[in-house]
Every structure is written in structure tokens, then in C-alpha cells.
Protein backbone atom coordinates (compact mmCIF):
# COMPACT_ATOMS: atom_id res chain seq x y z
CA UNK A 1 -14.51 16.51 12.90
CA UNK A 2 -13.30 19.54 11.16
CA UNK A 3 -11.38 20.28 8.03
CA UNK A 4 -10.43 23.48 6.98
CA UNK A 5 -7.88 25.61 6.06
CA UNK A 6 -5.14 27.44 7.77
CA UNK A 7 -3.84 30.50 6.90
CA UNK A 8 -0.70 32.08 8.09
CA UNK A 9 -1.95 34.32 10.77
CA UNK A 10 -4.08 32.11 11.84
CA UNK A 11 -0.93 30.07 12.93
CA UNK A 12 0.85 32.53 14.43
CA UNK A 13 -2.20 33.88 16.67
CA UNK A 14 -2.89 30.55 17.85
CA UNK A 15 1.28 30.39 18.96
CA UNK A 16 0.73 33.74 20.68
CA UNK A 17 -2.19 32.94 22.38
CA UNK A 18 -2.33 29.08 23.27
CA UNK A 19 -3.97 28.03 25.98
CA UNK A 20 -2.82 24.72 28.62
CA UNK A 21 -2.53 21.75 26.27
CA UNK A 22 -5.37 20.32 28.55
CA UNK A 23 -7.77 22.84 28.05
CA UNK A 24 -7.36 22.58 24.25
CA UNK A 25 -8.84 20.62 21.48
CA UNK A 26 -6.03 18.72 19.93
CA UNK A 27 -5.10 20.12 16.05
CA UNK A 28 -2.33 19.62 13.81
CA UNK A 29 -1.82 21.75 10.67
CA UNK A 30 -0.42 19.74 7.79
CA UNK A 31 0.98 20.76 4.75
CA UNK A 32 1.43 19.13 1.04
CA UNK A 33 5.31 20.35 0.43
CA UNK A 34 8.05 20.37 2.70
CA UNK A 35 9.51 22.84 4.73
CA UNK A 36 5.52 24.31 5.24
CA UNK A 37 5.18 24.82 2.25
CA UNK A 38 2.20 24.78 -0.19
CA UNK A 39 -1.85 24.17 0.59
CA UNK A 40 -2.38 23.23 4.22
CA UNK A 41 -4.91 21.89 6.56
CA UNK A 42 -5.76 22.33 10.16
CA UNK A 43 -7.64 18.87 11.34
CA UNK A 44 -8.95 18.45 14.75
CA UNK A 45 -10.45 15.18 15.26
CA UNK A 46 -10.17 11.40 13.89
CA UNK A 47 -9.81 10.96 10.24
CA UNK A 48 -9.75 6.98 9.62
CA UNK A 49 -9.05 7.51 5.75
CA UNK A 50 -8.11 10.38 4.41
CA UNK A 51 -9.78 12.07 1.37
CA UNK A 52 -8.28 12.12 -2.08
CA UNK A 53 -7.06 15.69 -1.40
CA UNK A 54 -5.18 14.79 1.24
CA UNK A 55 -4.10 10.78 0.95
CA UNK A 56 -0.32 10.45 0.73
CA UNK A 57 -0.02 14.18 0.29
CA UNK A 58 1.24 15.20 3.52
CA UNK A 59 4.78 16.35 3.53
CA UNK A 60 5.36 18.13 6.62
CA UNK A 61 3.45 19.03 9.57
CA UNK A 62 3.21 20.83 13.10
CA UNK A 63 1.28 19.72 16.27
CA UNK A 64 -0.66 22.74 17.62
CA UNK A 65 -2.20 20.70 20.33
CA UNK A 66 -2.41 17.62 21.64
CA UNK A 67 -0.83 14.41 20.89
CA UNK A 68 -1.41 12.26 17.29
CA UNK A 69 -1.30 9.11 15.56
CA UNK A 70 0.08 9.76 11.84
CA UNK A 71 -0.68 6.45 9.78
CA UNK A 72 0.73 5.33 6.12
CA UNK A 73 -2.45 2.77 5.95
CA UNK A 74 -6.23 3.48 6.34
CA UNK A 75 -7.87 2.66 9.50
CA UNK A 76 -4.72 3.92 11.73
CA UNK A 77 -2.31 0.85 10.85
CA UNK A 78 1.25 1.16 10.64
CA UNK A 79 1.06 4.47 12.83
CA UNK A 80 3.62 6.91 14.39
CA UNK A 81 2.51 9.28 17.45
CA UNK A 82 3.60 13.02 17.50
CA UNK A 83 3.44 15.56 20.30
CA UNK A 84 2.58 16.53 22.61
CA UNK A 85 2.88 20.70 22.77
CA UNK A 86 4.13 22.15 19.39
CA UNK A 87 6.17 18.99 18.00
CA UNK A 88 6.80 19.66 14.31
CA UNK A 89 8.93 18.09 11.15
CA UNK A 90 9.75 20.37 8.16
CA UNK A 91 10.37 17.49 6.20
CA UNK A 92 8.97 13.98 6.64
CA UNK A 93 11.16 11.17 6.34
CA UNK A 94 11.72 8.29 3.39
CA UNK A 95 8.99 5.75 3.66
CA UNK A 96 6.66 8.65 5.55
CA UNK A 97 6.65 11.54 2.89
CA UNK A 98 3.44 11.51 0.39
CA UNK A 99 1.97 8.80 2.60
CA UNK A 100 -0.05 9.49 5.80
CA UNK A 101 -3.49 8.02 5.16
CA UNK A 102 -5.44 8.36 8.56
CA UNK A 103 -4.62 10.31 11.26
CA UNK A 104 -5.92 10.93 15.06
CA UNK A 105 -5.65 12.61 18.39
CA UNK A 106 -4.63 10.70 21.13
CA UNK A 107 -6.04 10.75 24.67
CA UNK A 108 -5.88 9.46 27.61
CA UNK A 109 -3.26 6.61 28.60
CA UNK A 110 -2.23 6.68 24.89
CA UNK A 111 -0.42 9.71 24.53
CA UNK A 112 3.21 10.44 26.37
CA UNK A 113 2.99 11.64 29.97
CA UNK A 114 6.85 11.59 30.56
CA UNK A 115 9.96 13.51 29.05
CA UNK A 116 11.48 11.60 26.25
CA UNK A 117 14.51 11.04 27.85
CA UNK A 118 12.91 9.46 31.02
CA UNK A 119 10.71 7.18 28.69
CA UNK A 120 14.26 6.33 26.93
CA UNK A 121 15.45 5.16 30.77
CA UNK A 122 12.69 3.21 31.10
CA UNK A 123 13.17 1.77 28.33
CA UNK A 124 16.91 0.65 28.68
CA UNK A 125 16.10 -0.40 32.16
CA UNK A 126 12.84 -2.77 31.11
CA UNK A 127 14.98 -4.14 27.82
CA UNK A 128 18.36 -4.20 28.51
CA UNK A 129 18.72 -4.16 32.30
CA UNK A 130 20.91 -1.24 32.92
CA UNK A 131 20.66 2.62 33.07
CA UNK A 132 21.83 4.16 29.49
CA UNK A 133 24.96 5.38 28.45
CA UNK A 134 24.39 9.47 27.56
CA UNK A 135 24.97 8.61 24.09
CA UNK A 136 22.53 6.27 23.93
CA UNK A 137 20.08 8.08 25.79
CA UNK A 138 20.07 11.29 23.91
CA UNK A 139 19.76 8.74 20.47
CA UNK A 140 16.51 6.90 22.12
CA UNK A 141 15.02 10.48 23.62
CA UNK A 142 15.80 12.22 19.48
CA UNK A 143 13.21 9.23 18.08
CA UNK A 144 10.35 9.78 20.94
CA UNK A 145 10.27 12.93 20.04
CA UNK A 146 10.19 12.37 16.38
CA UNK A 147 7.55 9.82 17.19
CA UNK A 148 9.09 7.01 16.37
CA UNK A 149 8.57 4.86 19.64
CA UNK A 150 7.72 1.67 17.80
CA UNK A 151 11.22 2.27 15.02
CA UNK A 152 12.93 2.70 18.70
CA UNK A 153 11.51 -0.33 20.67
CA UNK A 154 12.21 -2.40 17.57
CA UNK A 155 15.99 -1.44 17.34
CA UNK A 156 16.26 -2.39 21.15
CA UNK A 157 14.69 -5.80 20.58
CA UNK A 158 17.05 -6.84 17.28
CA UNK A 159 20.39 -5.38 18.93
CA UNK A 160 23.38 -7.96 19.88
CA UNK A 161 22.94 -7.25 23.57
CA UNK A 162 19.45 -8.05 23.66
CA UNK A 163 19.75 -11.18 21.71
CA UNK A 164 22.26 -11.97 23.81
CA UNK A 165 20.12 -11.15 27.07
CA UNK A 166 17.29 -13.13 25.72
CA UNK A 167 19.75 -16.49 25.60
CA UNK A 168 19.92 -16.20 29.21
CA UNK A 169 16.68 -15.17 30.54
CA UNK A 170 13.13 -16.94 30.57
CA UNK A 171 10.27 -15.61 29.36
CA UNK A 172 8.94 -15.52 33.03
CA UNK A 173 12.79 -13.35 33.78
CA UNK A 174 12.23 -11.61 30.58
CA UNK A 175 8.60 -10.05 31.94
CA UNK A 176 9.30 -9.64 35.35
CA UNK A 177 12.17 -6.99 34.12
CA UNK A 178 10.13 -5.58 31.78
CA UNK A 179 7.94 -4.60 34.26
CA UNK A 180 10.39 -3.71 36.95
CA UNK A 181 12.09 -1.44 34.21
CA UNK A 182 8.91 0.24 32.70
CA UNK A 183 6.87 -0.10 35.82
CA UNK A 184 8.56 -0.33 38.90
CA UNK A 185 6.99 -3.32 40.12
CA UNK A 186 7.18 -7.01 39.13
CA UNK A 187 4.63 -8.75 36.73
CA UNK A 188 1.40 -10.42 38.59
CA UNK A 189 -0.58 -13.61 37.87
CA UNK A 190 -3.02 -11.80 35.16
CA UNK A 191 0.43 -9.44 33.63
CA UNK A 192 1.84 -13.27 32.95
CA UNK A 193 -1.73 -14.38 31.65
CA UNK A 194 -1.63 -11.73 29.18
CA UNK A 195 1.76 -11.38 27.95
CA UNK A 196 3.90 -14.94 28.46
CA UNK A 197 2.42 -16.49 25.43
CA UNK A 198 3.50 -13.33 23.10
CA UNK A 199 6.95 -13.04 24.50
CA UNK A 200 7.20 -16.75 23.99
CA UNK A 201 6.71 -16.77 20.31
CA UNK A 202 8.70 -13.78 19.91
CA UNK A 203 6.39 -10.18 19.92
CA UNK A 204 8.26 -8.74 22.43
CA UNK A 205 7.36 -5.34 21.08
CA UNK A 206 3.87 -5.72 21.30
CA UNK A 207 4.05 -6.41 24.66
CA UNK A 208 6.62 -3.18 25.19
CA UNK A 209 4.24 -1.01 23.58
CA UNK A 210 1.01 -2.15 25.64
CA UNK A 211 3.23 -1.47 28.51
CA UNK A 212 4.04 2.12 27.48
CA UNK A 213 0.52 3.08 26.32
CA UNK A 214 -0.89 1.87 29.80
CA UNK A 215 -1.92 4.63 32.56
CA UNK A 216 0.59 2.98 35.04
CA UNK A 217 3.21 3.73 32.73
CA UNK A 218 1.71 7.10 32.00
CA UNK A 219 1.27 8.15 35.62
CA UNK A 220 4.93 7.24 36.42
CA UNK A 221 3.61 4.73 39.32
CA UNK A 222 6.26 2.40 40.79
CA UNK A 223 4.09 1.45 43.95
CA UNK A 224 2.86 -2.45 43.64
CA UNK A 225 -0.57 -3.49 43.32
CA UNK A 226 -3.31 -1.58 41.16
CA UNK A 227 -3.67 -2.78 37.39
CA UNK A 228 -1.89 -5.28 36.08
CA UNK A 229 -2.06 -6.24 32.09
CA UNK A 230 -3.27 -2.69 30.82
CA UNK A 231 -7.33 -2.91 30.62
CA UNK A 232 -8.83 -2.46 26.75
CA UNK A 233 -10.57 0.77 26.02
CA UNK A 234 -13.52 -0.92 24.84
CA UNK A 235 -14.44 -4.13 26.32
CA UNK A 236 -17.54 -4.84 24.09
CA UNK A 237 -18.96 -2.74 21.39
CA UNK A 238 -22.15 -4.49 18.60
CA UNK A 239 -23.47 -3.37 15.29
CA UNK A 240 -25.93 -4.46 13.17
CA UNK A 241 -24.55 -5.05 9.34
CA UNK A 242 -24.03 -7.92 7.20
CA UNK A 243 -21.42 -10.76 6.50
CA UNK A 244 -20.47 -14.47 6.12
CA UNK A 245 -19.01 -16.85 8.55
CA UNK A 246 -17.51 -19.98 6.68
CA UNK A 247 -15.90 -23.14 8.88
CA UNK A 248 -14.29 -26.14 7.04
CA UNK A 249 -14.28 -27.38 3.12
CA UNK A 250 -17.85 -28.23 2.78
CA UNK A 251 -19.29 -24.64 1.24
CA UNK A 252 -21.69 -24.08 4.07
CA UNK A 253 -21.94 -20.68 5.53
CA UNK A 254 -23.69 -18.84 7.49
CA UNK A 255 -25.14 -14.64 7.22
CA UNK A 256 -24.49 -12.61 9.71
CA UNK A 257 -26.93 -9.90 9.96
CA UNK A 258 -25.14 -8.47 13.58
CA UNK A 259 -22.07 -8.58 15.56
CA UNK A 260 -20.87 -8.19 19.06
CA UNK A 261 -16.77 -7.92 20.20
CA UNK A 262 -15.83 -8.47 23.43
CA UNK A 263 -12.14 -8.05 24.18
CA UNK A 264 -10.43 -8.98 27.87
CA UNK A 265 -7.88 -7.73 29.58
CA UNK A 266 -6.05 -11.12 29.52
CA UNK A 267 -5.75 -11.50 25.50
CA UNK A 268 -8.56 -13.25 24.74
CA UNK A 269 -11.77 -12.10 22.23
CA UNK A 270 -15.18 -13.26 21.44
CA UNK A 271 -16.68 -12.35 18.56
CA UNK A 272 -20.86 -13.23 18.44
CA UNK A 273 -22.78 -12.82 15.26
CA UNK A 274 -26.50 -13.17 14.73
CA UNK A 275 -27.94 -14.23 11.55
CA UNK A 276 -29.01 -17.55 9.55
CA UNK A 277 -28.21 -19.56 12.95
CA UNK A 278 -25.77 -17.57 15.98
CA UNK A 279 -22.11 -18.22 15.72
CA UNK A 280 -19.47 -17.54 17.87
CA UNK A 281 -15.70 -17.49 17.65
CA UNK A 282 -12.88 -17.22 20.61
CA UNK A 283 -9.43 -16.68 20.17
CA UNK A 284 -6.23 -14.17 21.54
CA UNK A 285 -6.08 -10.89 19.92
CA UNK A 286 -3.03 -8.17 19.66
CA UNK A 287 -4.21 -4.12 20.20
CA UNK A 288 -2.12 -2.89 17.19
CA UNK A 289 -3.57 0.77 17.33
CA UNK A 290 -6.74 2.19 19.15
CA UNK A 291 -9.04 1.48 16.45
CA UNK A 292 -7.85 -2.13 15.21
CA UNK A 293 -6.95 -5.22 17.11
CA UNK A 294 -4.85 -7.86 14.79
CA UNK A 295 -6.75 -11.41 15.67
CA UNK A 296 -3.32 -13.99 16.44
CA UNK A 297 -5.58 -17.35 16.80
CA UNK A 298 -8.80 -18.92 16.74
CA UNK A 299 -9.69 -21.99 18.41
CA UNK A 300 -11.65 -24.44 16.08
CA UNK A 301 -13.82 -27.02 17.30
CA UNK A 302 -12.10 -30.76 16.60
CA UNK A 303 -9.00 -29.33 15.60
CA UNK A 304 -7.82 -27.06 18.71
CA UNK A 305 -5.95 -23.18 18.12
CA UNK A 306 -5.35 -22.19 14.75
CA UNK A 307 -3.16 -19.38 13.43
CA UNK A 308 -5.40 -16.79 11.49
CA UNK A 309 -4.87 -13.54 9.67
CA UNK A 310 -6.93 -9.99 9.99
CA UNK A 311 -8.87 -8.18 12.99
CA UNK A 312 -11.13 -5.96 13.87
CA UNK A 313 -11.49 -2.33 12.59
CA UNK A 314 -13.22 0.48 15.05
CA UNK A 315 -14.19 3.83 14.12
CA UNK A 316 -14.86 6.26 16.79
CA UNK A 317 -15.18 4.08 19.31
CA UNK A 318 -17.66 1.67 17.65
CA UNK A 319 -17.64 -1.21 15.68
CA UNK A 320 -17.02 -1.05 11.96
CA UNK A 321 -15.66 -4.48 10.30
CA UNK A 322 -14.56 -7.53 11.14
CA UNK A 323 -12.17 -9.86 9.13
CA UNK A 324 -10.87 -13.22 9.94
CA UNK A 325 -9.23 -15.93 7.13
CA UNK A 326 -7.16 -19.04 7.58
CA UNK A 327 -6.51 -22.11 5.53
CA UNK A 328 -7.23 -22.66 2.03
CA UNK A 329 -10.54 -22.46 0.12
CA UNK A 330 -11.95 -25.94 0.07
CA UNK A 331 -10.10 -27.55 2.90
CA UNK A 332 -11.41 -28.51 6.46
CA UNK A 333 -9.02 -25.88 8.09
CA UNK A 334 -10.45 -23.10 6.19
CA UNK A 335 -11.92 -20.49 8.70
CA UNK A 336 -13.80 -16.74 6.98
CA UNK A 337 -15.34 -14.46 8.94
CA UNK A 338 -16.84 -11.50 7.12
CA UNK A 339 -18.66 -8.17 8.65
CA UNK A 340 -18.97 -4.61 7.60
CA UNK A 341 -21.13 -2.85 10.07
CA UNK A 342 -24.11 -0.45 8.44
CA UNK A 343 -23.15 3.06 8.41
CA UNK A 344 -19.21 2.21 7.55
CA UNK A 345 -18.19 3.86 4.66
CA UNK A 346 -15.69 1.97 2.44
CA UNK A 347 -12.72 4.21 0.77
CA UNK A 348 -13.59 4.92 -2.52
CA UNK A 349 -11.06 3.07 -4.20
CA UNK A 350 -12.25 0.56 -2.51
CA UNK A 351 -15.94 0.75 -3.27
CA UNK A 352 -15.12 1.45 -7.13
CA UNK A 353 -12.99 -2.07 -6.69
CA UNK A 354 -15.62 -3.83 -5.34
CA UNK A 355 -18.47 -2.69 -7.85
CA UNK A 356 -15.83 -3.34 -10.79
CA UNK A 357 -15.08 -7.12 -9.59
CA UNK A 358 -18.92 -8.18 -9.16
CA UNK A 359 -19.58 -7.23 -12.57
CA UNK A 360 -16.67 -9.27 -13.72
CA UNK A 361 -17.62 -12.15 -11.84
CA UNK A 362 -20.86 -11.42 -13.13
CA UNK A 363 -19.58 -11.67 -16.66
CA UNK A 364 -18.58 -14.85 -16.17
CA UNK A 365 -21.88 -16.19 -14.99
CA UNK A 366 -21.69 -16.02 -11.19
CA UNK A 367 -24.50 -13.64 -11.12
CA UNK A 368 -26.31 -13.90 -7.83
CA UNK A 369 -24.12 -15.59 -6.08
CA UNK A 370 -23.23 -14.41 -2.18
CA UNK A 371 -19.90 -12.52 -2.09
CA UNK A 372 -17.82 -11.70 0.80
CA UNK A 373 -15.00 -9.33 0.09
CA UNK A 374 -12.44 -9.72 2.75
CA UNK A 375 -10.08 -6.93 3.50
CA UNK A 376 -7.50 -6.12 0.66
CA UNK A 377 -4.24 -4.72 0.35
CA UNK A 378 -3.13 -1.55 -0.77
CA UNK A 379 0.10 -0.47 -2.79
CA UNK A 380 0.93 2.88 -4.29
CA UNK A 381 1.76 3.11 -8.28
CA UNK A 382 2.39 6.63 -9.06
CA UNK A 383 1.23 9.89 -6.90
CA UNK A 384 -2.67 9.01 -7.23
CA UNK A 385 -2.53 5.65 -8.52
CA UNK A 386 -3.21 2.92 -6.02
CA UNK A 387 -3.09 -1.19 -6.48
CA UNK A 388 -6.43 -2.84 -4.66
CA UNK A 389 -5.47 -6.47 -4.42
CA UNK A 390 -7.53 -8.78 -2.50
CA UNK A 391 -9.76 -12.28 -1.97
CA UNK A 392 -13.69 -12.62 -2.53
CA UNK A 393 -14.91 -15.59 -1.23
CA UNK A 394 -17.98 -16.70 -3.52
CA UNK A 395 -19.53 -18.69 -0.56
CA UNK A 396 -22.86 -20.46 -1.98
CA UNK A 397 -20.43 -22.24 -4.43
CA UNK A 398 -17.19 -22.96 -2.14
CA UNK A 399 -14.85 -20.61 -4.04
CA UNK A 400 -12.99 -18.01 -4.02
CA UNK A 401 -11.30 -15.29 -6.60
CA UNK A 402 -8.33 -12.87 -6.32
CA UNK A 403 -9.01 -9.57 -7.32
CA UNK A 404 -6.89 -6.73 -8.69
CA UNK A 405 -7.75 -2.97 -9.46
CA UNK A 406 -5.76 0.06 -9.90
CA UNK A 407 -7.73 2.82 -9.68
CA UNK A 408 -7.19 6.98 -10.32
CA UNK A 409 -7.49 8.30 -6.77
CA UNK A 410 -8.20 11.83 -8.02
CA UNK A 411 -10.63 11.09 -10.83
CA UNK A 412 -12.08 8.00 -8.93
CA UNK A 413 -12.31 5.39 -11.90
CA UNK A 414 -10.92 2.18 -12.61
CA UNK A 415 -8.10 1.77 -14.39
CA UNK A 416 -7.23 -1.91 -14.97
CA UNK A 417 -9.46 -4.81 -13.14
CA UNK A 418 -9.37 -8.60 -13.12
CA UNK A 419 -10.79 -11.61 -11.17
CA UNK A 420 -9.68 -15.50 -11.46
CA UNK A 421 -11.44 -18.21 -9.12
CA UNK A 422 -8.70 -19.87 -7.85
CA UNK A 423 -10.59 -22.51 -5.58
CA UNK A 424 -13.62 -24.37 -6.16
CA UNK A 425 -15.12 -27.17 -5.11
């Protein structure tokens, strides 16, 4: 991956003479004012958190080739996609100006093969059940092309007529349109496998945008047979690395010295680790983004499926960290599983966080103790302040603390810090 910057001419000779889309590397020229204004950057390949020169800085941009996902959260979460050909925006938008944090091409199935406005049909058709109305149409096709597909699909899903729609049809109804509307055909045995369960507790959206980001849907096919639930991009990827795994109240746990991910086409994920003894852990998974599936349940021996929070985080195509809670510290439901890979490079702010709280803890004479930092939030205070909050499970003594830095983006030190246990045994 290349940074570097753009001058001027360099963007207008690459307008002059651009080649095919497909023949070209994908690049997008960002700048850090509106209107194209100010210090800019021409990137050309995955960027899974942006440096401190550039995070939450972007203010306007233009796609030179290719098709991308713009993020406001590290590791491509919370993402818009842009392109393909020469899409641009002078001026970013409330809630997206002064904070992109990752960005990357996309290829393949992921990136829009159709005009916007017969996406937009689709759409209508799959959702609502009916062709458009022109006003409604030329609305839908405007936010494609801004990139905001997911802003779109989630306006369809809240409106009055699809509430209304919903009241009448099953979930079994609901898919079959869906797929009649996005994919010409009607949904098969391993299409119901998949997606029945999400439509039934609501994520209709997620099910929407797998549809979308499938190569069906990107080849325009409306002939039956072929695939059915859109296949994963990666259906197992290992690393070596280190973590915890912690199941029940008790304060056992186990290291995990390497991990292996295997994610099906039907919803379902196995995570294997290696380590102190082998664990392994099954559940249903979401694909939230090409490099991090959001893990929905777990099941738990003696006590059946149980709701969890986190996922896993890829970068480039491998494995890079894994991170599973549920429950409460101390009680038999209480499910952690911990693992960075070796070679994955925490943000800085995160890092500084991380070497700040373990001398706290330290401080208060938990020296040597086993800590598992699980994946923390982050807020923005002022231009390059940031707010790490987060949990760190102190394993060998069945507790946990929460943790809270802000840290100076630019200079890189800590500005405030603390850590309370807040569960013990």
C-alpha cells in the first residue's frame, strides 16, 4: 500500500489519460478541507486505521479508480462505499466530515455492478413489492451514488409501508420476495438456512445488504439455480498469537497461543484455539464489512445459545483478532474470548492505553497477573483528542476493570487514565 501525495497536475493527467476502470489500480485522492481544498493524499490500497495525519481529517474526496469503503471506525466498521469511475463529494456530510478512520478498495462481488437507479428498482421491488414511483426512484438512485446504500436500505425498512407490509407477510413471504425482487428467483433450502433466523428477530438489513454484495446480484442473474446464500470470502483463515478463553464464574481460563476461523455459508462459525488445553466455540455470525464479522450467538455447553457481543477483525485477508464477551464477571453465564494474532499492530492510542492501564493496575498490586484487554470503544473529544474506554479482564484472579484514557492523537501521550475492578471473586 501506498501513500503519497498528489499534486494538481498529477490529477488532471490522470483525468486525461485514464485507462478502463478494470485495467486500473483502484485510488482515491483525499483532501483535509472541503471543496479540495488543503494537503491531500492519493491512497491505493487497504488502510485498516488510518495514521494520525490523516484520522478524522478527511473532508472531501474524489474516486480516481475503482470502488471504496470510507469508514468513521478503525478496522472498516460503520463504512460507506463510493464509486465506481470518478465519484466525488466536495464536502462530506454531518456525522462523516473530520471522521473517516480506515478506508479500502473494493473488489469483486462487493463493489456495484449495476446503475444506481436499477439497484434502486431492485430494491423497491425486493422491499416493498412494487416498481418505484420516479420520485422515489431518482431519491434512492441520488444516495447509491453518494454511497449511502446502507442510510438507503435502512429508510426502506423503518418506512410506514414496510411496517405495514411486514404485518402481513411471514418471514418465509418476506424472503422469498426479497429474493424475487433483488434476484429474480425465489429463496432455496440453504437461502432460508441462512437468512430466516435474522429476518425473524428483526435484521432485515443485514440480510438486504448480503444480498446486494453477492455476485448474483452483481451479475444481474435472474435464471434459478446457481448460489444460493452468498458464499464468505474466506472460509477459514489461522494465526498464531496469544489470548484467553474464559467459560463460567469459577476464574479458570485457558491461553490461547493459536487460532483458526472457519465461517459457512449458512451463518454459522467455529472458532478453534490451541493453547493450555484446545478449545472450541460455535455460534452464527453477521458479515458486517469484508474485514469483520459481528459474532450474534454462542452456544454454551449446559445452558444452550447465548447472545454475545464482538467479532472477528481481518486484515488483508488474514486473521488479526478475535473478541467475544457475554454475561457478567463472576457469573456462570460469563463467556471471554481473547486473541490478537502476532504481527497485528494495535493503533497507537490504543497501545499507549494499554501500557498506561497495566501500570495502574500495577500500582495497585496486581503486578503479574494475566490480562486480557478486550476490544474498546472509541469517542472523539476535540480534533485530536480521542476517549479509549474499555474492559480488562484480570483472569488468574476472576476480575475485571474498566478502563478510560484520553489520549493526544498528534503528540501520542496520555492525557488522563484510570482503572477500577469492578468484579471480583
Amino acid at each position: 500500500m501506498r501513500i503519497r501525495i498528489a499534486s494538481i497536475a498529477t490529477i488532471a493527467m490522470s483525468a486525461v489519460l485514464a485507462l478502463p476502470i478494470a485495467a486500473r489500480a483502484a485510488e482515491i485522492t483525499v483532501w483535509e478541507h472541503e471543496d479540495f481544498r488543503g494537503a491531500s493524499t492519493v491512497i491505493d490500497g487497504a488502510t485498516s486505521r488510518l495514521d494520525s495525519g490523516w484520522n478524522d481529517r478527511i473532508s472531501s474526496f474524489r474516486v480516481d479508480s475503482g470502488s471504496w469503503e470510507l469508514c468513521r471506525d478503525w478496522d472498516y466498521r460503520n463504512c460507506r462505499i463510493v464509486g465506481p469511475g470518478t465519484e466525488e463529494l466536495s464536502r462530506l456530510e454531518s456525522g462523516w466530515n473530520d471522521s473517516i478512520s480506515s478506508l479500502r478498495p473494493v473488489s469483486g462481488s462487493s463493489a456495484p455492478s449495476t446503475s444506481a437507479e436499477k439497484v434502486a428498482q431492485r430494491l423497491y421491488s425486493g422491499l416493498l413489492g412494487r416498481d418505484g414511483d420516479s420520485e422515489g426512484l431518482r431519491n434512492a438512485a441520488a444516495q447509491i451514488r453518494a454511497g449511502r446504500i446502507n442510510d438507503l436500505v435502512g429508510g426502506m425498512t423503518q418506512s410506514q409501508e414496510f411496517r405495514s407490509l411486514r404485518q402481513r407477510l411471514s418471514s418465509s413471504e418476506l424472503l422469498d420476495q426479497l429474493y424475487r425482487g433483488l434476484l429474480g428467483r425465489g429463496a432455496d433450502s440453504a437461502a432460508r438456512t441462512a437468512y430466516l433466523p435474522r429476518i425473524e428477530r428483526g435484521d432485515v438489513n443485514s440480510v438486504v445488504l448480503d444480498l446486494i454484495a453477492s455476485e448474483e446480484f452483481g451479475g444481474g442473474s435472474t435464471a434459478g439455480g446457481g448460489s444460493t446464500a452468498p458464499t464468505v470470502n474466506r472460509d477459514e483463515v489461522r494465526a498464531n498469537g496469544s489470548g484467553v478463553v474464559i467459560w463460567g464464574g469459577k476464574g479458570s481460563f485457558e491461553t490461547i497461543n493459536s487460532a483458526r476461523v472457519q465461517l459457512a455459508d449458512n451463518g454459522r462459525i467455529r472458532i478453534s484455539s490451541t493453547g493450555s488445553s484446545p478449545q472450541t466455540l460455535d455460534g452464527t455470525y453477521t458479515r458486517e464489512s469484508a474485514n469483520f464479522v459481528r459474532i450474534d450467538t454462542v452456544d454454551v455447553p449446559y445452558k444452550g445459545v447465548q447472545n454475545v457481543n464482538g467479532g472477528v477483525t481481518f486484515e488483508r485477508n488474514q486473521l488479526a483478532r478475535i473478541d467475544v464477551t457475554s454475561g457478567t464477571q463472576g457469573v456462570r453465564d460469563r463467556v471471554v474470548y481473547n486473541f490478537v494474532a502476532d504481527g497485528y499492530r494495535l493503533a497507537s492510542e490504543e497501545s499507549l492505553c494499554q501500557q498506561e492501564i497495566r501500570g495502574r493496575l500495577q500500582s495497585q498490586g496486581r503486578s503479574g497477573k494475566n490480562l486480557a484487554f478486550l476490544a474498546p470503544e472509541r469517542s472523539r473529544v476535540t480534533s485530536n483528542r480521542y476517549r479509549i474506554t474499555g474492559e480488562v479482564v484480570i483472569v488468574s484472579e476472576n476480575a475485571s476493570a474498566e478502563y478510560s484514557c484520553e489520549v493526544d492523537s498528534r503528540t501520542n501521550q496520555i492525557l488522563d487514565a484510570s482503572a477500577s475492578v469492578v468484579a471480583s471473586r
